[in-house]
PDB file of N, CA and C in Angstrom:
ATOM      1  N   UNK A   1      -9.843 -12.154  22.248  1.00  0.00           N
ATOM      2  CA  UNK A   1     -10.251 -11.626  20.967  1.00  0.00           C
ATOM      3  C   UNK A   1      -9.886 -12.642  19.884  1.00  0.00           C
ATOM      4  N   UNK A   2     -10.719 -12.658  18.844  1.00  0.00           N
ATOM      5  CA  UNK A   2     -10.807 -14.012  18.230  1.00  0.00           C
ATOM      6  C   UNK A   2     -10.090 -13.140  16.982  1.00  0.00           C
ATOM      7  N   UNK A   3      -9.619 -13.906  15.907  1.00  0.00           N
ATOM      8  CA  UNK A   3      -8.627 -13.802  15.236  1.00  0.00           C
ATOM      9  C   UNK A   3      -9.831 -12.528  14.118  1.00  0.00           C
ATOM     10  N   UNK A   4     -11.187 -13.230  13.320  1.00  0.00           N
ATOM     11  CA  UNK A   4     -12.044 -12.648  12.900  1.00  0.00           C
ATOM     12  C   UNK A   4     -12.352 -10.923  13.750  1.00  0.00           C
ATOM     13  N   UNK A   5     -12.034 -11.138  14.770  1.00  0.00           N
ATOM     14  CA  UNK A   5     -12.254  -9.816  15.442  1.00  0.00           C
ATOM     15  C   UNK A   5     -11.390  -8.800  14.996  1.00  0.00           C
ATOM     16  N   UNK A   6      -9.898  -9.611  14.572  1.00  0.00           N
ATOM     17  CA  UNK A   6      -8.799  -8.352  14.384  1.00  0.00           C
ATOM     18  C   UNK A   6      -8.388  -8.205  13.061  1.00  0.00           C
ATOM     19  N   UNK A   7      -9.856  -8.673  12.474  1.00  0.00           N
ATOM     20  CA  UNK A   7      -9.408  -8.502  11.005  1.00  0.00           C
ATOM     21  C   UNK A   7      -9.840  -7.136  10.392  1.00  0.00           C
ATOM     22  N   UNK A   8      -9.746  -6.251   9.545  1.00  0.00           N
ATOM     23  CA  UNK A   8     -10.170  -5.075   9.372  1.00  0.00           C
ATOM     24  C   UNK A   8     -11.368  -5.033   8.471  1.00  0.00           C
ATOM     25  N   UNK A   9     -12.537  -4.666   8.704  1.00  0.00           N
ATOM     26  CA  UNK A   9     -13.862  -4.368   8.181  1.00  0.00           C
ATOM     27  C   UNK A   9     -14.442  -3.736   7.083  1.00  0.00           C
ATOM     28  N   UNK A  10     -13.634  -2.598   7.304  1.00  0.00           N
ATOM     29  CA  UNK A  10     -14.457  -1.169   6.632  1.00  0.00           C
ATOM     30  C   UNK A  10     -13.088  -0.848   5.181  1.00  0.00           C
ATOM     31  N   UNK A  11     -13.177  -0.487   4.444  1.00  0.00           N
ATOM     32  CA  UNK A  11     -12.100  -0.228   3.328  1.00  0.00           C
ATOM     33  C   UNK A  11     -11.194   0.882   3.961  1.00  0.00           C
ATOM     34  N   UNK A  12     -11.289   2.070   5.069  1.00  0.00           N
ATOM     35  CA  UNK A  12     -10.680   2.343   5.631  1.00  0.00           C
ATOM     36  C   UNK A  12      -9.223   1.538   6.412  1.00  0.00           C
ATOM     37  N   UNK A  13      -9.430   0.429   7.512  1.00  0.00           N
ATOM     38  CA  UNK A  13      -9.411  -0.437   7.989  1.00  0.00           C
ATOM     39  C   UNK A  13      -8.366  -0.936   7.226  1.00  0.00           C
ATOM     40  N   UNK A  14      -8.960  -1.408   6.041  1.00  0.00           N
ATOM     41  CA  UNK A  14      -7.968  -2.152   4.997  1.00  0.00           C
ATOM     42  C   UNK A  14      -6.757  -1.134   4.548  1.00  0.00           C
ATOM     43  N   UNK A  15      -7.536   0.067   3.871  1.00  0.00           N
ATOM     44  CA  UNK A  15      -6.381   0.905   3.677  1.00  0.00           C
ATOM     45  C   UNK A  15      -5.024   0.701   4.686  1.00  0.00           C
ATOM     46  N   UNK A  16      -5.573   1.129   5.867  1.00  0.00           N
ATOM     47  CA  UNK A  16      -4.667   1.562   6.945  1.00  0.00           C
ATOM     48  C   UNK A  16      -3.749   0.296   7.290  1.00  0.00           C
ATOM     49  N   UNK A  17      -4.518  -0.986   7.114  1.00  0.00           N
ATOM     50  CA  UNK A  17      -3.483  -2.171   7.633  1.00  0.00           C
ATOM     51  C   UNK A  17      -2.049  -2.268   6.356  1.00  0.00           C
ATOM     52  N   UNK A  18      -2.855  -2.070   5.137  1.00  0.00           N
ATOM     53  CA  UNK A  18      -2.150  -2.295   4.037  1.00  0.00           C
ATOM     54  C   UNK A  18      -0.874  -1.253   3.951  1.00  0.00           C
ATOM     55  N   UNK A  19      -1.376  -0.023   4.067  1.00  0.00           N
ATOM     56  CA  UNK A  19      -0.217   1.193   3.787  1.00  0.00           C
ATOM     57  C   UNK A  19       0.397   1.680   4.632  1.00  0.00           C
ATOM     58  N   UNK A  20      -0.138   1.703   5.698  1.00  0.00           N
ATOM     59  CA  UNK A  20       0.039   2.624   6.793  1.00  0.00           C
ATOM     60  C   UNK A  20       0.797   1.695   8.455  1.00  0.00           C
ATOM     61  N   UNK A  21       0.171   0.418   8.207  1.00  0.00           N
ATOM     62  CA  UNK A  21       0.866  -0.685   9.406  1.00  0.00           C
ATOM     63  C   UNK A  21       1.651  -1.545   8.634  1.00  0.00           C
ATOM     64  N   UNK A  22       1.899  -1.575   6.914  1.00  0.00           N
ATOM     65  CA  UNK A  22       3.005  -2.522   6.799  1.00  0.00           C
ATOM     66  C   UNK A  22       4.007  -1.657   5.718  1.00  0.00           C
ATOM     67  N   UNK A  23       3.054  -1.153   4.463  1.00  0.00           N
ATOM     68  CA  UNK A  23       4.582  -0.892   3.504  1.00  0.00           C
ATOM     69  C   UNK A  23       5.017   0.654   4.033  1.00  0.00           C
ATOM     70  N   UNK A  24       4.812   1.694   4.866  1.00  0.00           N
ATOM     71  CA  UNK A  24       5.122   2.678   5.218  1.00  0.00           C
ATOM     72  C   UNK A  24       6.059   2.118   5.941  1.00  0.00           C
ATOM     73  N   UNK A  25       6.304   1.157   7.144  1.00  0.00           N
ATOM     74  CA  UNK A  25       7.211   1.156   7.718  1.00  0.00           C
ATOM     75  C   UNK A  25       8.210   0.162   7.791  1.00  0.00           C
ATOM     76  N   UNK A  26       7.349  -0.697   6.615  1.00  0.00           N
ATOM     77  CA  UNK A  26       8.439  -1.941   6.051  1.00  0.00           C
ATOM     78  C   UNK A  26       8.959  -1.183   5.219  1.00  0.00           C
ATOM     79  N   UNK A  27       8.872  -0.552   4.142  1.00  0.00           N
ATOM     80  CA  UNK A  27       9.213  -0.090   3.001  1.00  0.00           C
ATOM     81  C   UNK A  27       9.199   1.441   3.082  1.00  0.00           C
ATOM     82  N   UNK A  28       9.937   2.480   4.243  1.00  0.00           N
ATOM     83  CA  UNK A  28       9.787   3.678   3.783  1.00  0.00           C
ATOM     84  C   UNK A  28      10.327   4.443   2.427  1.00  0.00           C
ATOM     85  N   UNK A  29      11.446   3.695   2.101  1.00  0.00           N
ATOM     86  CA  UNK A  29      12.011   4.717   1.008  1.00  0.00           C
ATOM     87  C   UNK A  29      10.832   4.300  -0.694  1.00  0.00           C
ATOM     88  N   UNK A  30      10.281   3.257   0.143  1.00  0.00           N
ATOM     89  CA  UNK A  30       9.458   2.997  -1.463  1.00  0.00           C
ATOM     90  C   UNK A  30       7.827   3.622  -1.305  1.00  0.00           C
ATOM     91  N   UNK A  31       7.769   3.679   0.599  1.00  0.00           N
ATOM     92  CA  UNK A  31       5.904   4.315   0.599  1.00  0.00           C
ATOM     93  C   UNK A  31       5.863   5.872   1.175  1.00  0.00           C
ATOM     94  N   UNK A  32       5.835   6.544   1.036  1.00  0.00           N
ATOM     95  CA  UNK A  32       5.011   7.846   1.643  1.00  0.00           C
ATOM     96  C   UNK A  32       4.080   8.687   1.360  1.00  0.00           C
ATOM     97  N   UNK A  33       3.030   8.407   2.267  1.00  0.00           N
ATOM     98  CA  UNK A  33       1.954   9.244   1.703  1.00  0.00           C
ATOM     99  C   UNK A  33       1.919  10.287   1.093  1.00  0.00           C
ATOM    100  N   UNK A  34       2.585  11.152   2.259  1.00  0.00           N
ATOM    101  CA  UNK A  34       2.753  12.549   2.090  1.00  0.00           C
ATOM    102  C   UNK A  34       3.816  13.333   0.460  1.00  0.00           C
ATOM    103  N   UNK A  35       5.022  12.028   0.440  1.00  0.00           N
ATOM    104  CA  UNK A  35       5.521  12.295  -0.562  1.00  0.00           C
ATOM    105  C   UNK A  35       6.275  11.413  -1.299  1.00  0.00           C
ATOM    106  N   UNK A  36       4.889  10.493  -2.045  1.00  0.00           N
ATOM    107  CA  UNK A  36       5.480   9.360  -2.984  1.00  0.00           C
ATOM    108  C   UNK A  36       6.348   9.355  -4.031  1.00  0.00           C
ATOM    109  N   UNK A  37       6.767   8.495  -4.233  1.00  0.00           N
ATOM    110  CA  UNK A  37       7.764   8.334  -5.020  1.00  0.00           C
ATOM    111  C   UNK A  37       7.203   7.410  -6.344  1.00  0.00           C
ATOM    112  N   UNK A  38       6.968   7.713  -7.615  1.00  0.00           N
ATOM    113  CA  UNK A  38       6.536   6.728  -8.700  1.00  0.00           C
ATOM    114  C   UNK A  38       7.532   5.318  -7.930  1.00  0.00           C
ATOM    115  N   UNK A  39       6.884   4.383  -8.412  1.00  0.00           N
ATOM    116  CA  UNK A  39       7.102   2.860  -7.935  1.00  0.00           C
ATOM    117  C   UNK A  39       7.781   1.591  -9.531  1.00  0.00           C
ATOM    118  N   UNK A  40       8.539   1.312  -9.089  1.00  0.00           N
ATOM    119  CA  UNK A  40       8.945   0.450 -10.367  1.00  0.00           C
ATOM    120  C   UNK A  40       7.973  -0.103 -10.739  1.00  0.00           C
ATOM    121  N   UNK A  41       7.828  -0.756 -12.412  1.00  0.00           N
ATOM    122  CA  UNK A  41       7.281  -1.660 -13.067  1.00  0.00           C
ATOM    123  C   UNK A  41       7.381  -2.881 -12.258  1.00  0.00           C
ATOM    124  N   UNK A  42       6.165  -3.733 -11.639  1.00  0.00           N
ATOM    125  CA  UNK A  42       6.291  -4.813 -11.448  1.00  0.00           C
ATOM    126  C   UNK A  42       6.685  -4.955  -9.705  1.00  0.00           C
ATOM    127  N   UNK A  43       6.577  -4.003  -9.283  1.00  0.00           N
ATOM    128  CA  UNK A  43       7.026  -4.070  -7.453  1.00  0.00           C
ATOM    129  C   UNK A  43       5.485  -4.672  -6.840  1.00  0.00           C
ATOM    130  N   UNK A  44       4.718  -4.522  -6.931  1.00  0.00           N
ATOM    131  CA  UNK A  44       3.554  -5.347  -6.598  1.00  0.00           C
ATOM    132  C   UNK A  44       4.046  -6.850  -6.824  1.00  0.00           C
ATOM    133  N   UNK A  45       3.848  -7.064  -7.890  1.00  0.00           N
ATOM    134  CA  UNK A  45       4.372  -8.269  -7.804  1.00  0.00           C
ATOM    135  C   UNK A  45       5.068  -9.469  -6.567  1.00  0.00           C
ATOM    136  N   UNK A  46       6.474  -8.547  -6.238  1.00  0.00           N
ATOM    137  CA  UNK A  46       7.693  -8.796  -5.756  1.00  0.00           C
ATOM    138  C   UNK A  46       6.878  -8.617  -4.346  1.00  0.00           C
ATOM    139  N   UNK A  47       6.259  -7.680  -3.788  1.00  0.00           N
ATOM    140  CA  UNK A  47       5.579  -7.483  -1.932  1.00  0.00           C
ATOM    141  C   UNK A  47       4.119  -8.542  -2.402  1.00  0.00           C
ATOM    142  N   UNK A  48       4.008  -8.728  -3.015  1.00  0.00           N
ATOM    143  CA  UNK A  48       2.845 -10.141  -3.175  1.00  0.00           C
ATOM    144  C   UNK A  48       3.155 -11.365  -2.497  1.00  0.00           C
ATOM    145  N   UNK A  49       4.604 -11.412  -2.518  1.00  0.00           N
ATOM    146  CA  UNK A  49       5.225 -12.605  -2.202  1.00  0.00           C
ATOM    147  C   UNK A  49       5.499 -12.750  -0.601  1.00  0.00           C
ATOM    148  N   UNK A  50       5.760 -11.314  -0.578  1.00  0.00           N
ATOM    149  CA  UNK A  50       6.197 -11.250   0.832  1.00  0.00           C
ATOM    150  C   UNK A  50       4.921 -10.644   2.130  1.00  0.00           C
ATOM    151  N   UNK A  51       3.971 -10.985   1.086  1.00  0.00           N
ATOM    152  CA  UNK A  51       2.671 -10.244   2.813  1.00  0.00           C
ATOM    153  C   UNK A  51       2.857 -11.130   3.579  1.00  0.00           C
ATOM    154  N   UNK A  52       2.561 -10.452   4.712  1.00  0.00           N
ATOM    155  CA  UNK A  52       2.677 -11.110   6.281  1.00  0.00           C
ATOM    156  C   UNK A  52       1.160 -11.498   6.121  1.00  0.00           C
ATOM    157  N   UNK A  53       1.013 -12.708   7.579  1.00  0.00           N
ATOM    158  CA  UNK A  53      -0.282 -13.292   7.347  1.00  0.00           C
ATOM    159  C   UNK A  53      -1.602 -12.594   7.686  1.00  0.00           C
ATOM    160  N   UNK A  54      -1.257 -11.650   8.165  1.00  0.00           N
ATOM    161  CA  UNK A  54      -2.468 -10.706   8.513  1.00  0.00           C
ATOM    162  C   UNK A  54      -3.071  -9.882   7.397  1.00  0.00           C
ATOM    163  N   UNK A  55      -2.560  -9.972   6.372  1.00  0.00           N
ATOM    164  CA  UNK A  55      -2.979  -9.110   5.269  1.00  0.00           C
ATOM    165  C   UNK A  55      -3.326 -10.364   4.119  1.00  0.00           C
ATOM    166  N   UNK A  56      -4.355 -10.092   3.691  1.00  0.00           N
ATOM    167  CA  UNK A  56      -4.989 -11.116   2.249  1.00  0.00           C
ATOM    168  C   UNK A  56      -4.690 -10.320   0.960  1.00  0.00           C
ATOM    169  N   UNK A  57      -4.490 -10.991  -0.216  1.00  0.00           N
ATOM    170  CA  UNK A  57      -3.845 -10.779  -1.493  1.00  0.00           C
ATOM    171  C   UNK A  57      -4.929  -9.251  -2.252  1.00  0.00           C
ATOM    172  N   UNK A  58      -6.149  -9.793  -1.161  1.00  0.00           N
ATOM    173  CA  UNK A  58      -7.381  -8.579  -1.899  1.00  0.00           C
ATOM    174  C   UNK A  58      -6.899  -7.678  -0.683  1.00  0.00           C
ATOM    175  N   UNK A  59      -6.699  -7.685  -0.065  1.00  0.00           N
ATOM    176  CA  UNK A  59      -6.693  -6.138   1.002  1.00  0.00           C
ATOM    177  C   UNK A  59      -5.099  -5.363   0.540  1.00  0.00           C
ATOM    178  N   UNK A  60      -4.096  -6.618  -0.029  1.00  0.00           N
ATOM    179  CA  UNK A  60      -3.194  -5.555  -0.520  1.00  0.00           C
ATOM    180  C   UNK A  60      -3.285  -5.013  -1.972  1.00  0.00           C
ATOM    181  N   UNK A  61      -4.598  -5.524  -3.160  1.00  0.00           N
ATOM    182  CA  UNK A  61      -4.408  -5.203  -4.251  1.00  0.00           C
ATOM    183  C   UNK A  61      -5.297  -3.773  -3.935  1.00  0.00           C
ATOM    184  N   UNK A  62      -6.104  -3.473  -2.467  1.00  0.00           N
ATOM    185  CA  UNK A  62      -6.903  -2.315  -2.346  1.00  0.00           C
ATOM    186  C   UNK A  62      -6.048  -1.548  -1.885  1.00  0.00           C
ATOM    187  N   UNK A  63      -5.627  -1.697  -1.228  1.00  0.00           N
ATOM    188  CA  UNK A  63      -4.065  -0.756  -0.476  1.00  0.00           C
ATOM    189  C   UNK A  63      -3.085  -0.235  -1.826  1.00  0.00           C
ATOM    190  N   UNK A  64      -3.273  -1.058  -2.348  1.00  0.00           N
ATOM    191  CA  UNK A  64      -1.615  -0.553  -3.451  1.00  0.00           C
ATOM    192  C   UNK A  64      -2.959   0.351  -4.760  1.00  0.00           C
ATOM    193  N   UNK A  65      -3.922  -0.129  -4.911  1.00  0.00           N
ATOM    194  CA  UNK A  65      -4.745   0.938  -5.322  1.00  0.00           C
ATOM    195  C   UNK A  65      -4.818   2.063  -5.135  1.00  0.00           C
ATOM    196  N   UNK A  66      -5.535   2.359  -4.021  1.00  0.00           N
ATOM    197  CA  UNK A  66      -5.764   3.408  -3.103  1.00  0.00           C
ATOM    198  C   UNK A  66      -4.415   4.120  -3.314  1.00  0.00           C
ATOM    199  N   UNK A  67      -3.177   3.850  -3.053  1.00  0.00           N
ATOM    200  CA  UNK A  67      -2.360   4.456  -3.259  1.00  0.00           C
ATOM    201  C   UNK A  67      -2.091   5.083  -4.555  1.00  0.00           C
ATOM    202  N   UNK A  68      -1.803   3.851  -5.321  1.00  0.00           N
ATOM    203  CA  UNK A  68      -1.569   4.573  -6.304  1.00  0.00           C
ATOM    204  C   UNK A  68      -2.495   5.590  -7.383  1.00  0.00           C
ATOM    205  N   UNK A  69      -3.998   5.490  -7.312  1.00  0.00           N
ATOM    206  CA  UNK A  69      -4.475   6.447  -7.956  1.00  0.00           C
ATOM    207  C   UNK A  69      -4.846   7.520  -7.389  1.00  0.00           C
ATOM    208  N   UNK A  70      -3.856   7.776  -6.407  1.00  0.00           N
ATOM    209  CA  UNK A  70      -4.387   9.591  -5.718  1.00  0.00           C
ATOM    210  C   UNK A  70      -3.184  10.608  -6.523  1.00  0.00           C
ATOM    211  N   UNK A  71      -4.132  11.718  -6.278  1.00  0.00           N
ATOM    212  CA  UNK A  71      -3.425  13.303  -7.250  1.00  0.00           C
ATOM    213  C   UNK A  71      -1.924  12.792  -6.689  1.00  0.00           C
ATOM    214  N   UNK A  72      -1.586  12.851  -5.385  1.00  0.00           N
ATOM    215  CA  UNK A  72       0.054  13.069  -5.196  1.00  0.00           C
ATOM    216  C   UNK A  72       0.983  12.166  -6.028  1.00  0.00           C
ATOM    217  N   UNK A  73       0.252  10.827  -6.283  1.00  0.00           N
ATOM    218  CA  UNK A  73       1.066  10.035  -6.754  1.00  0.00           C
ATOM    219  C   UNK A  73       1.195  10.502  -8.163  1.00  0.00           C
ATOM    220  N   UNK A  74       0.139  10.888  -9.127  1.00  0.00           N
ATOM    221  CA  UNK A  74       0.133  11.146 -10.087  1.00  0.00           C
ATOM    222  C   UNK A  74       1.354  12.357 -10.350  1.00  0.00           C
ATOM    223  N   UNK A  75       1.049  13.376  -9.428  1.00  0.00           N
ATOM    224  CA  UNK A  75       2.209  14.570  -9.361  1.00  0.00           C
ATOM    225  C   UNK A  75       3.541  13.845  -9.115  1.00  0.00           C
ATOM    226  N   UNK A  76       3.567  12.918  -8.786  1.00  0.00           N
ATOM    227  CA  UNK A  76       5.015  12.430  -8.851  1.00  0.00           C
ATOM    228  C   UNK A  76       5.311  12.054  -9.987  1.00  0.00           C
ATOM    229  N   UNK A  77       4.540  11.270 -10.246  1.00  0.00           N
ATOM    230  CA  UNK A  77       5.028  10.365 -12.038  1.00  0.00           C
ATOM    231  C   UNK A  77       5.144  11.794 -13.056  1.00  0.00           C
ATOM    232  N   UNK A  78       4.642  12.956 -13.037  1.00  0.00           N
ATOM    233  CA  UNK A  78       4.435  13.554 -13.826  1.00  0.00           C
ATOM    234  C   UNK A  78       5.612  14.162 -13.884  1.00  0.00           C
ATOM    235  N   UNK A  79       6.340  14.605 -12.184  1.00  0.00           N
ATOM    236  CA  UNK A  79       7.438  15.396 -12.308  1.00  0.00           C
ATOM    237  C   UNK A  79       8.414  14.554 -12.365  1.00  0.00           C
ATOM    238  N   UNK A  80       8.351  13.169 -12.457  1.00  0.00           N
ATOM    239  CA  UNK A  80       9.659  12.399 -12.950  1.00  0.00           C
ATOM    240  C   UNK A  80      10.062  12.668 -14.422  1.00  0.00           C
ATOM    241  N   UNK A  81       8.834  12.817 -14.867  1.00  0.00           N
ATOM    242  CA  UNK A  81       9.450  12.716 -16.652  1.00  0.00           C
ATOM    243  C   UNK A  81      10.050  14.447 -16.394  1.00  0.00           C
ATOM    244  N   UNK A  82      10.020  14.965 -16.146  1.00  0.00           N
ATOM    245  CA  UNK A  82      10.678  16.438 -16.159  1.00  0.00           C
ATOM    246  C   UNK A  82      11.719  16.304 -15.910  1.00  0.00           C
TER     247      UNK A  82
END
């Protein structure tokens, strides 16, 4: 299997390499789907530096997207200021 073969295709694909095969289990106390946590100012940044080579700078700015503009995340930021 050629390297192009194991790259991920579909924005699904991407999602899943980005959130789900690296910062969920590199980073649990900072990723969970189920129950995120608002994210510091500027932490993108800082895991920019550190992607592994299987992931490109655009598949993690779609991943950290995807994440961050869903309802749960929002319900988090909201019940922080409370």
């Amino acid at each position: 299997m050629t390297e192009s073969e194991n790259k991920p295709k579909t924005y699904q694909e991407k999602i899943d390499l980005v959130i789900f095969k690296w910062l969920c289990v590199e980073y649990p106390n900072l990723f969970n789907v189920k129950k995120p946590k608002p994210l510091a100012t500027g932490v993108g940044k800082i895991l920019e530096q550190q992607l592994p080579e299987n992931i490109t700078l655009a598949e993690f700015k779609l991943g950290m997207s995807w994440y961050c503009q869903r309802k749960e995340y929002f319900k988090a930021i909201i019940n922080q200021q409370h």
